[in-house]
N, C-alpha and C. Protein backbone atom coordinates (compact mmCIF):
# COMPACT_ATOMS: atom_id res chain seq x y z
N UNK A 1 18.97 12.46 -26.18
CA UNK A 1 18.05 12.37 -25.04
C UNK A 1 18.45 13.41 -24.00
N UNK A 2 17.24 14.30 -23.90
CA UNK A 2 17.99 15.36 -22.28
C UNK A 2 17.81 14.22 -21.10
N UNK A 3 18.59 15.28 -20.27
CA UNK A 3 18.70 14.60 -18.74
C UNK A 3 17.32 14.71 -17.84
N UNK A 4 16.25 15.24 -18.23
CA UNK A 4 15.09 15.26 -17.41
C UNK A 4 14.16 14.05 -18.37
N UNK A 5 14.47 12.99 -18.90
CA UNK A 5 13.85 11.93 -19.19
C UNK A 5 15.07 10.48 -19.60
N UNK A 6 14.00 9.82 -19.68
CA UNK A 6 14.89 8.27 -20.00
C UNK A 6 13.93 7.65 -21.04
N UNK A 7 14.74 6.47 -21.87
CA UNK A 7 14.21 5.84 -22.11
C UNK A 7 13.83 4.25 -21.80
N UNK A 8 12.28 3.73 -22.37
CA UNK A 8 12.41 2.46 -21.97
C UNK A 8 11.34 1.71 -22.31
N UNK A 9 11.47 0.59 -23.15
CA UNK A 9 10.33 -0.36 -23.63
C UNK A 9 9.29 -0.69 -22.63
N UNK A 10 7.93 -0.41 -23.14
CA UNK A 10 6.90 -1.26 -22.51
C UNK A 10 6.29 -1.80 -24.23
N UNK A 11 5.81 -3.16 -23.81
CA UNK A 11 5.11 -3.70 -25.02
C UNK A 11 5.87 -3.60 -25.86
N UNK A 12 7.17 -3.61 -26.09
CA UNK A 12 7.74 -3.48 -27.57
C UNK A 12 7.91 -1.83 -28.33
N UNK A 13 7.41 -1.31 -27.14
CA UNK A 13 7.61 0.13 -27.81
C UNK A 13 8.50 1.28 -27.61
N UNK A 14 9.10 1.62 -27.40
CA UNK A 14 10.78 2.69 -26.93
C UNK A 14 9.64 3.79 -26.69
N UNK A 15 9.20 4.54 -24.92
CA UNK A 15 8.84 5.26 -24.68
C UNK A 15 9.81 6.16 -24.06
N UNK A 16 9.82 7.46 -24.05
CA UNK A 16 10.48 8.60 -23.57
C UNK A 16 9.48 8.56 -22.03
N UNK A 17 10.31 8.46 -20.82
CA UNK A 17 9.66 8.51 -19.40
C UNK A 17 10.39 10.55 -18.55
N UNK A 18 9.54 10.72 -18.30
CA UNK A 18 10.00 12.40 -17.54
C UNK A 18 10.98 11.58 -16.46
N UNK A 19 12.09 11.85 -16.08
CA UNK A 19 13.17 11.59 -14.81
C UNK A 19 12.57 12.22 -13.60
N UNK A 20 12.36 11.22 -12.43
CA UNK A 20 12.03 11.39 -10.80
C UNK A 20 13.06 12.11 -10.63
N UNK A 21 12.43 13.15 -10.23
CA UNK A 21 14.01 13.89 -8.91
C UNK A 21 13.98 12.91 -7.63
N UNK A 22 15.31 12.53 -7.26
CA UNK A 22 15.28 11.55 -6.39
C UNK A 22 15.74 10.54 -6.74
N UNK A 23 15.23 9.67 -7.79
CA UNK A 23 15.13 8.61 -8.34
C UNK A 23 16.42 8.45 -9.28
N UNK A 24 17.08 6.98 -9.10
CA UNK A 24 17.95 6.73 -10.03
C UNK A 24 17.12 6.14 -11.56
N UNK A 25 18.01 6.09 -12.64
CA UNK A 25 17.27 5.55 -14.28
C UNK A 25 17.25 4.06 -13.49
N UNK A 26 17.70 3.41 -13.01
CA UNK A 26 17.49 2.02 -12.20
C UNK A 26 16.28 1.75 -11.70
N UNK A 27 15.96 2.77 -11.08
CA UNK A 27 14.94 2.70 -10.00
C UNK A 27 13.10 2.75 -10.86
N UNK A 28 13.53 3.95 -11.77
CA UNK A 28 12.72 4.14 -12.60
C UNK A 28 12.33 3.20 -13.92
N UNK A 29 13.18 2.47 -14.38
CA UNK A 29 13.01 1.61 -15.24
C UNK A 29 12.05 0.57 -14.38
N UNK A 30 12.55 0.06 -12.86
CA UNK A 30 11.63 -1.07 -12.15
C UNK A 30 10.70 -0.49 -11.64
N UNK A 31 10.23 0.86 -12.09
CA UNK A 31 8.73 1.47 -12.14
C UNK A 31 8.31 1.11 -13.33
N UNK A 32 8.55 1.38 -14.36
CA UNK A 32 8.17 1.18 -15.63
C UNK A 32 7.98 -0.72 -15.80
N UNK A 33 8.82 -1.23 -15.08
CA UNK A 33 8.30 -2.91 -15.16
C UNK A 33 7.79 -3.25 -15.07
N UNK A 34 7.23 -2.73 -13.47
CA UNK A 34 5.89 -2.61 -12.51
C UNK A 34 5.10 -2.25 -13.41
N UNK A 35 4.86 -1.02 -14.31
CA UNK A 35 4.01 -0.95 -15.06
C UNK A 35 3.35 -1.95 -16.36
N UNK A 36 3.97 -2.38 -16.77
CA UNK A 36 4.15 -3.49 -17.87
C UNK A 36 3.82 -4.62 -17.30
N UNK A 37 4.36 -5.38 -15.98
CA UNK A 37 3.56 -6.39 -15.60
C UNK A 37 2.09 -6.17 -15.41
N UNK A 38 1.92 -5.38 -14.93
CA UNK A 38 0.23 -5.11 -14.40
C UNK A 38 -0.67 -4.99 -15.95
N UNK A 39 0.25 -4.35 -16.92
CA UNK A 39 -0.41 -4.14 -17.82
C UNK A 39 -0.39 -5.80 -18.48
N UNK A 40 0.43 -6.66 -18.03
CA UNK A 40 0.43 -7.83 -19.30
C UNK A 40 -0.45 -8.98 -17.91
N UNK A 41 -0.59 -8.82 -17.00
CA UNK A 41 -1.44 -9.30 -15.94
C UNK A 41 -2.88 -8.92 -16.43
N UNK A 42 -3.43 -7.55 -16.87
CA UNK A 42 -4.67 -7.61 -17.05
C UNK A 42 -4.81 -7.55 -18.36
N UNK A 43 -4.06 -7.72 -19.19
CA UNK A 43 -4.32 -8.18 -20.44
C UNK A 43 -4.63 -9.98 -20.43
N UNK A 44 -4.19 -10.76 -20.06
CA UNK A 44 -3.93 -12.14 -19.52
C UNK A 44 -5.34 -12.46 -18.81
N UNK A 45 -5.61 -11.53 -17.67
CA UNK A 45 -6.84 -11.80 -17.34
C UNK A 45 -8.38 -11.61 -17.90
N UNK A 46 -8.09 -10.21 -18.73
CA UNK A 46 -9.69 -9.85 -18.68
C UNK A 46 -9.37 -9.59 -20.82
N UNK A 47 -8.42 -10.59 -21.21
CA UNK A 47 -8.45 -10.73 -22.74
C UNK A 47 -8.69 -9.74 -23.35
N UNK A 48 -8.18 -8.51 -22.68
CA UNK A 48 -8.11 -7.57 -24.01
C UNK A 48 -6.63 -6.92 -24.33
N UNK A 49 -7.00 -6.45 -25.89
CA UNK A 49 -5.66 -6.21 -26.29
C UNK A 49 -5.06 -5.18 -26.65
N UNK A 50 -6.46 -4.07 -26.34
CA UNK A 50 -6.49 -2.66 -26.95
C UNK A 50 -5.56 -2.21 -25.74
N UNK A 51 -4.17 -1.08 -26.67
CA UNK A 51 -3.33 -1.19 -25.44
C UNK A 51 -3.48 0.27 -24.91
N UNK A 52 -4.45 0.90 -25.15
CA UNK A 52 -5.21 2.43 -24.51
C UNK A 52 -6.22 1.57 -23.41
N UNK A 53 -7.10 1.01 -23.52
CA UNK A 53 -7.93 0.70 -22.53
C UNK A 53 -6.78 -0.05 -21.53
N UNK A 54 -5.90 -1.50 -21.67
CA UNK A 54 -4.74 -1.54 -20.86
C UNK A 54 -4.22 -0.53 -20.13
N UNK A 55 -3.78 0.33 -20.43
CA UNK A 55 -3.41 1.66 -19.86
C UNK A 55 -3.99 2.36 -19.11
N UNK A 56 -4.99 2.55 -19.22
CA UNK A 56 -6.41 3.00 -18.29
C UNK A 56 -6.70 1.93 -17.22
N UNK A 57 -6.52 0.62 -17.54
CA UNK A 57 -6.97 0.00 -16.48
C UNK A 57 -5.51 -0.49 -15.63
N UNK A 58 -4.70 -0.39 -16.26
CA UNK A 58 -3.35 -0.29 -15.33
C UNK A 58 -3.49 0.56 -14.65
N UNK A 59 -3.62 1.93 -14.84
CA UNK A 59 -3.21 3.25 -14.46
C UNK A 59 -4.48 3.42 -12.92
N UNK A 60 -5.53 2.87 -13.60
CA UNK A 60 -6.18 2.29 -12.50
C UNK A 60 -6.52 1.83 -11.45
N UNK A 61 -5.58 0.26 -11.51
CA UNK A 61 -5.19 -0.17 -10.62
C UNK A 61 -4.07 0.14 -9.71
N UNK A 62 -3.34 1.01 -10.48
CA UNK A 62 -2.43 1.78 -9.51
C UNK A 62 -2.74 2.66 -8.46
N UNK A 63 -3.88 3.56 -9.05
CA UNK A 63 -4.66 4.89 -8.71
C UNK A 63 -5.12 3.95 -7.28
N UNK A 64 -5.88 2.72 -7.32
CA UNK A 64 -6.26 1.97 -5.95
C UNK A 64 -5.65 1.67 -4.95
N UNK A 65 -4.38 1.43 -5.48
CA UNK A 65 -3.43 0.99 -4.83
C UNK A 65 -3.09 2.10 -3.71
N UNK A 66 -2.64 3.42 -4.65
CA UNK A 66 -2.58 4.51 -4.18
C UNK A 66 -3.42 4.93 -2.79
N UNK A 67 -4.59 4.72 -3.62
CA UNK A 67 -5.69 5.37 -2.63
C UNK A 67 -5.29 4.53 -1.25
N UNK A 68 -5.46 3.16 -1.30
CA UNK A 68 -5.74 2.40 0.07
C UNK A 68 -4.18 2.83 0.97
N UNK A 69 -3.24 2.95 0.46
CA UNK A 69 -2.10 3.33 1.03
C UNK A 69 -2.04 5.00 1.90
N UNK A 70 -2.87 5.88 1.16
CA UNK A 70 -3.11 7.01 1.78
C UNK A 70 -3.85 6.84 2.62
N UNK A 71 -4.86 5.83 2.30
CA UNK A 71 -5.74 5.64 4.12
C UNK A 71 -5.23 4.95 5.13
N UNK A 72 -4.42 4.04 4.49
CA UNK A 72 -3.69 2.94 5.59
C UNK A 72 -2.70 4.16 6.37
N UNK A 73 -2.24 5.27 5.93
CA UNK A 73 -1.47 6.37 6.31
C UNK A 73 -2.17 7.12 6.86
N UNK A 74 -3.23 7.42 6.84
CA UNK A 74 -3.94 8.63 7.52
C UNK A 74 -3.97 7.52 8.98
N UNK A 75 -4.64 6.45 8.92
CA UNK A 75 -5.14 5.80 10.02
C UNK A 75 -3.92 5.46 10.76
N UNK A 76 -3.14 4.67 10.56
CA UNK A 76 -1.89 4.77 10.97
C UNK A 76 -1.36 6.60 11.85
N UNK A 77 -1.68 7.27 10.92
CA UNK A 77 -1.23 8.67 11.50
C UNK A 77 -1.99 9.12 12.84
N UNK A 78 -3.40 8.57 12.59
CA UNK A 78 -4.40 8.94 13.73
C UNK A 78 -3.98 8.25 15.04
N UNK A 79 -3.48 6.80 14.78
CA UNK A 79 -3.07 6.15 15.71
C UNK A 79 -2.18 6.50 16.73
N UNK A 80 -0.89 7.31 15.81
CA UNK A 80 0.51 7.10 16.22
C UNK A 80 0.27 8.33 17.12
N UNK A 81 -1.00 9.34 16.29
CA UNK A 81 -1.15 10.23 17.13
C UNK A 81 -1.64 10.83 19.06
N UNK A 82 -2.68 9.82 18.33
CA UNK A 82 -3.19 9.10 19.95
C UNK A 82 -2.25 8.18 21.00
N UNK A 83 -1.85 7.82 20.52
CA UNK A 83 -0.50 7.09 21.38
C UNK A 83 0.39 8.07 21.97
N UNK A 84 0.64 8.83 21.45
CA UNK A 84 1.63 9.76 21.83
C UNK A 84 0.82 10.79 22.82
N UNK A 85 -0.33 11.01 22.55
CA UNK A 85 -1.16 11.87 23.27
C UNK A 85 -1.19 10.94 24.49
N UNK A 86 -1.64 10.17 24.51
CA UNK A 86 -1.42 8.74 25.88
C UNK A 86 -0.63 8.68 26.60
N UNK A 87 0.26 8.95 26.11
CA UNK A 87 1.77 8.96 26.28
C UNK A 87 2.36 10.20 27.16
N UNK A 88 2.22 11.20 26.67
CA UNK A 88 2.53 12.30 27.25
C UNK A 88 1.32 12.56 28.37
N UNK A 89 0.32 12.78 28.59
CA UNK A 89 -0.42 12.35 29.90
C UNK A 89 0.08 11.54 30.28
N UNK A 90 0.50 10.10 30.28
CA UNK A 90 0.98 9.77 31.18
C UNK A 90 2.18 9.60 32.07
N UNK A 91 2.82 10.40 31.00
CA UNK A 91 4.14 11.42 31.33
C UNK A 91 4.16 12.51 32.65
N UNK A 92 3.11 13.08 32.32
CA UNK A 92 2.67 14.34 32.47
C UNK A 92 2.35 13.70 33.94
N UNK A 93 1.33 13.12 34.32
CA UNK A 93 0.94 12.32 35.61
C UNK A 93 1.89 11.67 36.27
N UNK A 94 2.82 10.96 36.29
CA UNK A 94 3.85 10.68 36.48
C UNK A 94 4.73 11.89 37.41
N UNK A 95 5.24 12.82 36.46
CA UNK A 95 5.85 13.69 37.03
C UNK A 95 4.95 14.28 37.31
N UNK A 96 3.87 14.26 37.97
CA UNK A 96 3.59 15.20 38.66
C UNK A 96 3.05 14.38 40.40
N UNK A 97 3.76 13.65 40.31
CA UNK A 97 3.20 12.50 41.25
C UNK A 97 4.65 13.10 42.23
């Protein structure tokens, strides 16, 4: 095995994963868990067993996840931005008082 991957069961199967820069094989395996629950969560829910469509709809639900977190971040960003703009005017007024 090179050092720019790991290995690690999902479903019973020994997959080769690319290594996070950053990331410990620890850290990355409880990515890969994360992955496997979600995948045995919507297998459980919506009874299917084909483990390509699983995958797609895991990969899916991640992709959402994703998304709402980049907006919860932009908005958040807009916020923190305006505050600080608030902020410094009233800085700014202050010392000049």
């Amino acid at each position: 095995m090179q050092n720019n991957e790991f290995e690690a069961k999902v479903k019973g199967r020994l997959l080769k994963f690319p290594s996070v820069d950053g990331m410990s094989e620890l850290e990355m395996s409880t990515v890969v868990g994360q992955v496997e629950e979600k995948i045995d969560e919507i297998e459980e829910k919506l009874n299917i067993h084909d483990s390509s469509k699983l995958a797609i709809l895991a990969a899916y639900d991640f992709a959402v996840k994703l998304y709402h977190l980049k907006q919860r971040s932009e908005t958040n960003r807009e916020a923190d931005t305006k505050k600080i703009e608030e902020l410094v005017e009233k800085l700014a007024r202050t010392l000049e008082e």
